[in-house]
N, C-alpha and C. Protein backbone atom coordinates (compact mmCIF):
# COMPACT_ATOMS: atom_id res chain seq x y z
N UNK A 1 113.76 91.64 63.00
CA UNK A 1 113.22 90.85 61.90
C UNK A 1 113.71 91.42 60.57
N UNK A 2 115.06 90.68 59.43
CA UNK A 2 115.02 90.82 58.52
C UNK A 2 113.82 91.11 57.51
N UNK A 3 113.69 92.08 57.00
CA UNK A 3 112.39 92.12 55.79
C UNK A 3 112.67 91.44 54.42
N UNK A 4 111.87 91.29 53.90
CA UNK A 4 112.35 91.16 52.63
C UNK A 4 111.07 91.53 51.57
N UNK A 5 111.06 91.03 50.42
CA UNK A 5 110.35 92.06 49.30
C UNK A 5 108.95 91.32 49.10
N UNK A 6 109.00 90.33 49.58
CA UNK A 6 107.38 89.74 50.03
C UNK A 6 107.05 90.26 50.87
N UNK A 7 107.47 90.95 52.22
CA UNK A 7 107.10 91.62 53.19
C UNK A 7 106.47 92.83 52.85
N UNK A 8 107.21 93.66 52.23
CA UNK A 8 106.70 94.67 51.73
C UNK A 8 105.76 94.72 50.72
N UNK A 9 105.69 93.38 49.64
CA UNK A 9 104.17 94.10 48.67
C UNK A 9 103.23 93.03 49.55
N UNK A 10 103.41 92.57 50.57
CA UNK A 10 101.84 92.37 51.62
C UNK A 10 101.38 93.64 52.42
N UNK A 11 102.57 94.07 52.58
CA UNK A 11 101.82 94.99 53.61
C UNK A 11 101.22 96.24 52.42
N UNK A 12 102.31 96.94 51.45
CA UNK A 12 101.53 97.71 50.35
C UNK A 12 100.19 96.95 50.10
N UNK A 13 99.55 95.43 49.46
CA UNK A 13 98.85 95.31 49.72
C UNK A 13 97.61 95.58 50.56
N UNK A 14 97.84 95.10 51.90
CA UNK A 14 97.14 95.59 52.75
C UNK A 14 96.52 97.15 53.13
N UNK A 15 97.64 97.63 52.91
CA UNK A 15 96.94 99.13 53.10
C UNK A 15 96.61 99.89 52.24
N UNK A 16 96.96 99.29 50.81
CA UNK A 16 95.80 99.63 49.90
C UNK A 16 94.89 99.06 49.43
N UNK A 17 94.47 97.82 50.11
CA UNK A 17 93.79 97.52 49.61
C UNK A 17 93.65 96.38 48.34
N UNK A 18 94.71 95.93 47.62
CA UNK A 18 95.13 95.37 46.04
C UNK A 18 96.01 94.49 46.67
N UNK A 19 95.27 93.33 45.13
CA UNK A 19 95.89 92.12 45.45
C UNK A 19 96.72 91.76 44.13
N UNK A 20 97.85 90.79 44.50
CA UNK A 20 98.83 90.63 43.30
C UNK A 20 99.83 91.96 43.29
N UNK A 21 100.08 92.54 44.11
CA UNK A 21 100.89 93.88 44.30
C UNK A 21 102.36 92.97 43.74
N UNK A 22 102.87 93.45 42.82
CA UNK A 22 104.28 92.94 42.22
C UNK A 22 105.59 93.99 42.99
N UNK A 23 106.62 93.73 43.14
CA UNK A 23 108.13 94.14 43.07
C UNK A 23 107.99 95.69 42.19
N UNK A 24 107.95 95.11 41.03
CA UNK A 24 108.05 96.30 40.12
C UNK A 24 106.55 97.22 39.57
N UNK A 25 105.60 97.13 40.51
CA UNK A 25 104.21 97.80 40.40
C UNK A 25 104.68 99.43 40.75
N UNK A 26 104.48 100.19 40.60
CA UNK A 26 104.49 101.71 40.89
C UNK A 26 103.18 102.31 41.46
N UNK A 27 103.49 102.45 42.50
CA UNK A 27 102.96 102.44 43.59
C UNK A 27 101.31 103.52 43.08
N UNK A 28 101.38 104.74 42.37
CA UNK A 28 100.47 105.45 41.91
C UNK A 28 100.31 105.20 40.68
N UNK A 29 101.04 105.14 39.80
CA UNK A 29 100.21 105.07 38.36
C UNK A 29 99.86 103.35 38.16
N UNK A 30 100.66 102.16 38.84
CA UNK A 30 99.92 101.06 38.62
C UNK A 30 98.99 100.72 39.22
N UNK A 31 99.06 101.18 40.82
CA UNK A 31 98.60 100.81 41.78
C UNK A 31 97.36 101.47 42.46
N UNK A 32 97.37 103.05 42.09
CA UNK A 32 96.47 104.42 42.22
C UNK A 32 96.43 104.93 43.53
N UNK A 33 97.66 104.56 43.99
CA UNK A 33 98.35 105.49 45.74
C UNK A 33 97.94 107.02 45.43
N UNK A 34 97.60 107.32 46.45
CA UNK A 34 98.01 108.62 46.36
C UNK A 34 98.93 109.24 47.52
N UNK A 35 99.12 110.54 47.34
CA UNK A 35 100.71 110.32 48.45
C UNK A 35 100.24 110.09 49.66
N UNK A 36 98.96 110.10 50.29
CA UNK A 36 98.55 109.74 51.64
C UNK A 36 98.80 108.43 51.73
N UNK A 37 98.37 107.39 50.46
CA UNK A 37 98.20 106.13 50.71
C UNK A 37 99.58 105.82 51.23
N UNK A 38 100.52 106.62 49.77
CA UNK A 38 102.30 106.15 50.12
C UNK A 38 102.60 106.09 51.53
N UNK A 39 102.25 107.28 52.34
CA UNK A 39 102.94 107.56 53.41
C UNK A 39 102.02 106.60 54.59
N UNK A 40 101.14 106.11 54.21
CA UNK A 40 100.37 105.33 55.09
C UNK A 40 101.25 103.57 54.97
N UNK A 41 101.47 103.36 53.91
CA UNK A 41 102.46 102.61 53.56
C UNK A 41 103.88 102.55 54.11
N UNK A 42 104.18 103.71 54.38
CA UNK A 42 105.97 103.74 54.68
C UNK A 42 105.56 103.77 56.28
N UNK A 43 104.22 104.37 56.84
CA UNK A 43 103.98 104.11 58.53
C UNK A 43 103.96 102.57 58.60
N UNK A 44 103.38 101.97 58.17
CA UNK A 44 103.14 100.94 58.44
C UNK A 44 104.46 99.97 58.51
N UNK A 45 105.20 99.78 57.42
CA UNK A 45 106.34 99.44 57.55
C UNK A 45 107.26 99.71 58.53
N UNK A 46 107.28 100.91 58.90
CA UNK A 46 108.26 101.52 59.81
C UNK A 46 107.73 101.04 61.28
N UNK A 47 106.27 100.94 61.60
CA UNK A 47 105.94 100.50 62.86
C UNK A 47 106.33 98.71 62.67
N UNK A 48 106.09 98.25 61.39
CA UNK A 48 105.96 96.64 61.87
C UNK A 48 107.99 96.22 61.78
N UNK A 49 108.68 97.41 61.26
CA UNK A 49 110.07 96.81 61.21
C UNK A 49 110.95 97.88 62.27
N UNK A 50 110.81 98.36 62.88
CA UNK A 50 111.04 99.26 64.28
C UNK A 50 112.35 100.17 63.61
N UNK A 51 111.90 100.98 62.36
CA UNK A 51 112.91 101.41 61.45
C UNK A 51 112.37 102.99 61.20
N UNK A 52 113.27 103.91 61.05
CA UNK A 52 112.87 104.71 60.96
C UNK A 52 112.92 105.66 59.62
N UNK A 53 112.34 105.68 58.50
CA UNK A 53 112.51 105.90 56.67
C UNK A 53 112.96 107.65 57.13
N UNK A 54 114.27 107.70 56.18
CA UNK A 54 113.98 109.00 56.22
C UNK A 54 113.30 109.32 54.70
N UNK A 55 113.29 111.02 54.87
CA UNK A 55 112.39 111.60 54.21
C UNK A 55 112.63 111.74 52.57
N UNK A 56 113.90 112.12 52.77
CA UNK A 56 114.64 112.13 51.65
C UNK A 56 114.49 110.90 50.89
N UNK A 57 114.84 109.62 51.30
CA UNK A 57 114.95 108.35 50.75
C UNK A 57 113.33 108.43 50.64
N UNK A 58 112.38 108.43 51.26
CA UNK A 58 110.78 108.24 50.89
C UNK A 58 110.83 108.99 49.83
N UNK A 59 110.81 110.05 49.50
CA UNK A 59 110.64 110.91 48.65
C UNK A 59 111.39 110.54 47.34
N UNK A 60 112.06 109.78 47.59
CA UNK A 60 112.36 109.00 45.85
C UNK A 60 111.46 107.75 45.58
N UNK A 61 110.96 107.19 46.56
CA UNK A 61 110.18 105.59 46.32
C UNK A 61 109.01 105.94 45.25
N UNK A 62 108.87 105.12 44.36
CA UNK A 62 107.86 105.71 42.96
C UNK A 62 107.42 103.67 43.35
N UNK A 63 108.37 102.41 43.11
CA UNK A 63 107.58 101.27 43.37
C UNK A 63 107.76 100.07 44.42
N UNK A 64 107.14 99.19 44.50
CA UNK A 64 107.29 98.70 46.00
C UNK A 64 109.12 97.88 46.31
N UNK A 65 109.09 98.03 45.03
CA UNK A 65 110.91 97.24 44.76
C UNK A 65 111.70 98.33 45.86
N UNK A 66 111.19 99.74 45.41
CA UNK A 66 112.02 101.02 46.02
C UNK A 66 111.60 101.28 47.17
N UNK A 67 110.34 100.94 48.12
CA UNK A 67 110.40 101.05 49.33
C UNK A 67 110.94 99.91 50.40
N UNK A 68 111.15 98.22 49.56
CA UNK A 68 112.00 97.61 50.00
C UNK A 68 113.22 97.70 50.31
N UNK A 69 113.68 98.30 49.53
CA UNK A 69 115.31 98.87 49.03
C UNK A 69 115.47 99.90 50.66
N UNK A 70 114.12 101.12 50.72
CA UNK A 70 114.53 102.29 51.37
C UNK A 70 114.27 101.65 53.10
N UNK A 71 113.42 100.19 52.75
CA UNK A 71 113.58 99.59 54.18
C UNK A 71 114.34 99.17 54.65
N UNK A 72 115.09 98.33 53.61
CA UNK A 72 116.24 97.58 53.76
C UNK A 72 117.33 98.57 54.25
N UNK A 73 117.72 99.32 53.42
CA UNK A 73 118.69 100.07 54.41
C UNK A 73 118.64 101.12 55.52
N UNK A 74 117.38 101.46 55.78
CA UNK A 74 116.66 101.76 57.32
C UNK A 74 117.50 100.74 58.47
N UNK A 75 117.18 99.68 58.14
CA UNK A 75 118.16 98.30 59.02
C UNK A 75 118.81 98.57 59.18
N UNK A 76 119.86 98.33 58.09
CA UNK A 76 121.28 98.15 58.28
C UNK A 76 121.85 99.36 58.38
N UNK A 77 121.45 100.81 58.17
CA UNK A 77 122.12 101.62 58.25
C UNK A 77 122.30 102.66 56.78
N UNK A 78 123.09 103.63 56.67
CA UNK A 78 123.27 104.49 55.56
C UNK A 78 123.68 103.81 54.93
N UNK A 79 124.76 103.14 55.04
CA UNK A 79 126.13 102.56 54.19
C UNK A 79 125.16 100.75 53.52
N UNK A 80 124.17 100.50 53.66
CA UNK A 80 123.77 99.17 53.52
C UNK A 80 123.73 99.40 52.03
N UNK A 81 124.06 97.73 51.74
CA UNK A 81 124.35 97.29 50.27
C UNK A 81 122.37 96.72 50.21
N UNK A 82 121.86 96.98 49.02
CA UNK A 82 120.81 96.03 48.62
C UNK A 82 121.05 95.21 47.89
N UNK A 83 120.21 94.09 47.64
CA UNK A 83 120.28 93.09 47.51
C UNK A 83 118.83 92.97 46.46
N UNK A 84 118.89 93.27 44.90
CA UNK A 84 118.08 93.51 43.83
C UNK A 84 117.26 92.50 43.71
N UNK A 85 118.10 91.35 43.50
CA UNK A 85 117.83 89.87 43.44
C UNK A 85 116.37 89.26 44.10
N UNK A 86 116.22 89.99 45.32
CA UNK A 86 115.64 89.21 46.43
C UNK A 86 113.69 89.65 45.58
């Protein structure tokens, strides 16, 4: 299952809880994640898209635009192009 960036601020939604979660929300100072919530966030994703985030790439995600991005190329691989637009 292709993801895309509605996928991801439902599910950020969901597991925090907040509604209207935007693209460009930041995940703790707009949103009030804390890094448990984040990483409860990047599980969730990773179980519903059979992908595996590495750590490094998590560890830069600050908003939900950037954990789309770090899903998106989970998929396709190291070398994957994103796609900003979407």
């Amino acid at each position: 299952m292709l993801i895309d960036l509605e996928d991801v601020g439902r599910t950020v939604s969901l597991v925090l809880g907040r509604r209207d979660v935007k693209a460009d929300d930041r995940l703790i100072e707009d949103l009030g994640a804390e890094s448990m919530d984040v990483l409860g966030v990047i599980v969730a994703l990773e179980e519903k898209h059979g992908v595996a985030i590495d750590e490094t790439a998590a560890a830069g995600v600050s908003t939900v635009r950037d954990l789309y991005e770090v899903v998106l190329k989970s998929q396709h691989g190291p070398t994957a192009d994103t796609d900003r637009s979407a």
